[in-house]
Protein backbone atom coordinates (compact mmCIF):
# COMPACT_ATOMS: atom_id res chain seq x y z
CA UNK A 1 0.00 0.00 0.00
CA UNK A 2 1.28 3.32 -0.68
CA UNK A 3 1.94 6.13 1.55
CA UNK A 4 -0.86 8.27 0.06
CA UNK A 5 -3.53 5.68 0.42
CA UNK A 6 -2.55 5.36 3.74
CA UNK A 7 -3.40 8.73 4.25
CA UNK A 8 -6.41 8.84 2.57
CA UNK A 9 -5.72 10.56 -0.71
CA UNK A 10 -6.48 9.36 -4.54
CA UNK A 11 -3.75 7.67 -6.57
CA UNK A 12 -3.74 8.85 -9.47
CA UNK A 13 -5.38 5.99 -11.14
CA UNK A 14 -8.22 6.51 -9.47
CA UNK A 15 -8.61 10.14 -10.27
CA UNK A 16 -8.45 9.26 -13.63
CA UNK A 17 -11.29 6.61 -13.23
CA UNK A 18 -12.89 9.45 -11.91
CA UNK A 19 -12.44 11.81 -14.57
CA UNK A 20 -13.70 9.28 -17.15
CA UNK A 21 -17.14 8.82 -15.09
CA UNK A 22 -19.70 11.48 -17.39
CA UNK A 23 -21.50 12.97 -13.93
CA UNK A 24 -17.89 13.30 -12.49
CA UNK A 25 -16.15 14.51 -15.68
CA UNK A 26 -19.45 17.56 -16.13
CA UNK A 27 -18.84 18.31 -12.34
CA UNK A 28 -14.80 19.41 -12.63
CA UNK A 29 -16.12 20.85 -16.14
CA UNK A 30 -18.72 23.17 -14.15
CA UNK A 31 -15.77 23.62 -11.44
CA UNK A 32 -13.30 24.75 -13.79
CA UNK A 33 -15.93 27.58 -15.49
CA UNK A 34 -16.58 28.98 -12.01
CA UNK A 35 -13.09 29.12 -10.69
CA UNK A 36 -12.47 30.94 -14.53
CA UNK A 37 -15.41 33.09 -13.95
CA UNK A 38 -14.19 34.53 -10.94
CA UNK A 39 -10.52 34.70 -11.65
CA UNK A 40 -11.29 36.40 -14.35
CA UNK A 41 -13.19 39.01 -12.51
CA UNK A 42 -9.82 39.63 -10.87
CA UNK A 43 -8.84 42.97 -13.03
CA UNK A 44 -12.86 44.32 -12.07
CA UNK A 45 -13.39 46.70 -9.71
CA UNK A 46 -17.20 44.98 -8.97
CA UNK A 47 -17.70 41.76 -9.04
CA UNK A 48 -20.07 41.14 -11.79
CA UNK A 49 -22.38 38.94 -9.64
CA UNK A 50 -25.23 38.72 -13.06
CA UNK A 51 -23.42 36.56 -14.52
CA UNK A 52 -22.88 34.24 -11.47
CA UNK A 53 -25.17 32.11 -11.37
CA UNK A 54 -26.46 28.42 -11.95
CA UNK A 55 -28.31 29.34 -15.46
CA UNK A 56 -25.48 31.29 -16.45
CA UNK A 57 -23.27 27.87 -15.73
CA UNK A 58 -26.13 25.42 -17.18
CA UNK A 59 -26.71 23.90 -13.96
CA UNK A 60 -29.50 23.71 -11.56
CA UNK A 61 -29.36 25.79 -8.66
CA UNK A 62 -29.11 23.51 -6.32
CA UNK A 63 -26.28 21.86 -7.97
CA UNK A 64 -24.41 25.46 -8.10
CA UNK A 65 -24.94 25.67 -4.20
CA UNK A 66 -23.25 22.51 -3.73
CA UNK A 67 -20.50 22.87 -6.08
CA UNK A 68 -20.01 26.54 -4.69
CA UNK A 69 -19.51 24.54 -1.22
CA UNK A 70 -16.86 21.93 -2.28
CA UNK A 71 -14.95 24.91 -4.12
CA UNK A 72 -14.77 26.79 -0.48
CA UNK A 73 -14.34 23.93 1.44
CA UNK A 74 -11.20 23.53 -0.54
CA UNK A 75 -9.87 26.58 0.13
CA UNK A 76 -10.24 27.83 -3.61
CA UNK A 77 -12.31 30.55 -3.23
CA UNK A 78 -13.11 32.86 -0.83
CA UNK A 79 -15.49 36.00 -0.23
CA UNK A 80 -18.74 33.47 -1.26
CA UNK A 81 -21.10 32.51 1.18
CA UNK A 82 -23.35 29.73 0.68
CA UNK A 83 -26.42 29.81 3.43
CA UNK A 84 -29.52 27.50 3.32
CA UNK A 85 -32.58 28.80 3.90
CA UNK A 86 -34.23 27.74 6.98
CA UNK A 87 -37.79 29.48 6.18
CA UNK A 88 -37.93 27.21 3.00
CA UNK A 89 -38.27 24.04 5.40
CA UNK A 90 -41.89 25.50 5.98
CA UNK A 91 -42.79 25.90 2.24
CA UNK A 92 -43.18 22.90 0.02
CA UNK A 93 -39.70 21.68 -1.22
CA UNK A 94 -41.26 21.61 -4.51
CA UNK A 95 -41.30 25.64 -4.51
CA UNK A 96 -38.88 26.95 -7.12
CA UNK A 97 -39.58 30.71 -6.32
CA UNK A 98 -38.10 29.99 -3.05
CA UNK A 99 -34.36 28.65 -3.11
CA UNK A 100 -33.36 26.21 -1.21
CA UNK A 101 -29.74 28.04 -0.82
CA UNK A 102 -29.14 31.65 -0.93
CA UNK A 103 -25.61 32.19 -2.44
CA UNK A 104 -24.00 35.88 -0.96
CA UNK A 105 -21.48 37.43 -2.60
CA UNK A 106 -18.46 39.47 -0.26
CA UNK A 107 -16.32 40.27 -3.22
CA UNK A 108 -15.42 36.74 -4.08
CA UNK A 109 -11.90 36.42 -5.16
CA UNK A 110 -10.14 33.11 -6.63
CA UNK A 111 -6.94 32.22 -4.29
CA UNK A 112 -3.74 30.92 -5.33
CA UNK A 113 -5.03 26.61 -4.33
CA UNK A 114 -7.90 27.21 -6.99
CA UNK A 115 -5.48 29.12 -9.31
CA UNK A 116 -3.21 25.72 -8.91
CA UNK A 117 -6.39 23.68 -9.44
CA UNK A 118 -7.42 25.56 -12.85
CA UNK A 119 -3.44 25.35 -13.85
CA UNK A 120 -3.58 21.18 -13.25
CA UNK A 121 -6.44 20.45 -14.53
CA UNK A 122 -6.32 22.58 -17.76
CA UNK A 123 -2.66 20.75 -18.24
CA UNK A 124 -4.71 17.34 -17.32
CA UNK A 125 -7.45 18.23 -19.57
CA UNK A 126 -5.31 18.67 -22.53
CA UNK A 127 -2.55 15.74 -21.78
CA UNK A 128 -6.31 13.26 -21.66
CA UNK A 129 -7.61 14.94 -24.87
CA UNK A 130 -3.78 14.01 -26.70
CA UNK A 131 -4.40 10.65 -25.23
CA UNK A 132 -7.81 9.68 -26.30
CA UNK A 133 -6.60 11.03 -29.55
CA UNK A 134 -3.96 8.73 -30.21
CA UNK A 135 -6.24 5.88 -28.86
CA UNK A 136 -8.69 6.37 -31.95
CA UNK A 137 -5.42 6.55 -34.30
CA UNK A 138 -4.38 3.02 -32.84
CA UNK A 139 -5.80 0.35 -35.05
């Protein structure tokens, strides 16, 4: 067994068996686009918070809550907060006019972890693409 199973983290096989699962592979795609969004939003003075959001990312909002809460627990973002709604326990869960999450923005910023992240995975991204690539041209 190697030391980083031992200690709880991936090998590297099985992040890749990971990346090749569809709902896992559109989940680091969604990632990625946030973590762009707001690095990009790095030279703004505001935060253009209109185009945050789950429809803007294709997503439901629910989805974007939870995403925005692995992204933070992480450490690669900061000035987000993600708060549930407690009053929407007395409505009918089924109530879209009534989120489920309210997502507050406190000048979000991208920090140097989620900068690594975008780096490694846009390297990984294109390394896989090469790869599948030569697979096809393999007879």
């Amino acid at each position: 067994m190697f030391k980083s199973e031992c200690m709880g983290m991936k090998s590297i096989s099985e992040s890749q068996r990971n990346a090749d699962n569809p709902t896992m592979a559109s989940a680091f795609r969604v990632m990625n686009k946030i973590l762009r969004y707001v690095e990009r939003s790095l030279d703004d003075e505001k935060f253009d918070g209109d185009g945050f959001t789950a429809e803007a990312f294709g997503i439901s909002s629910l989805r974007f809550a939870r995403l925005l809460e692995m992204l933070l627990a992480e450490g690669y973002l900061t000035g987000i907060e993600v708060v549930r709604n407690r009053e929407r326990d007395e409505f009918d869960d089924d109530d879209a006019d009534f989120p489920l999450y309210d997502i507050r923005l406190r000048d979000p910023a991208i920090t140097i972890p989620g900068m690594k992240f975008l780096a490694e995975n846009s390297v990984w991204a294109k390394a896989l693409k090469t790869v599948k690539e030569a697979r096809e041209l393999m007879p």
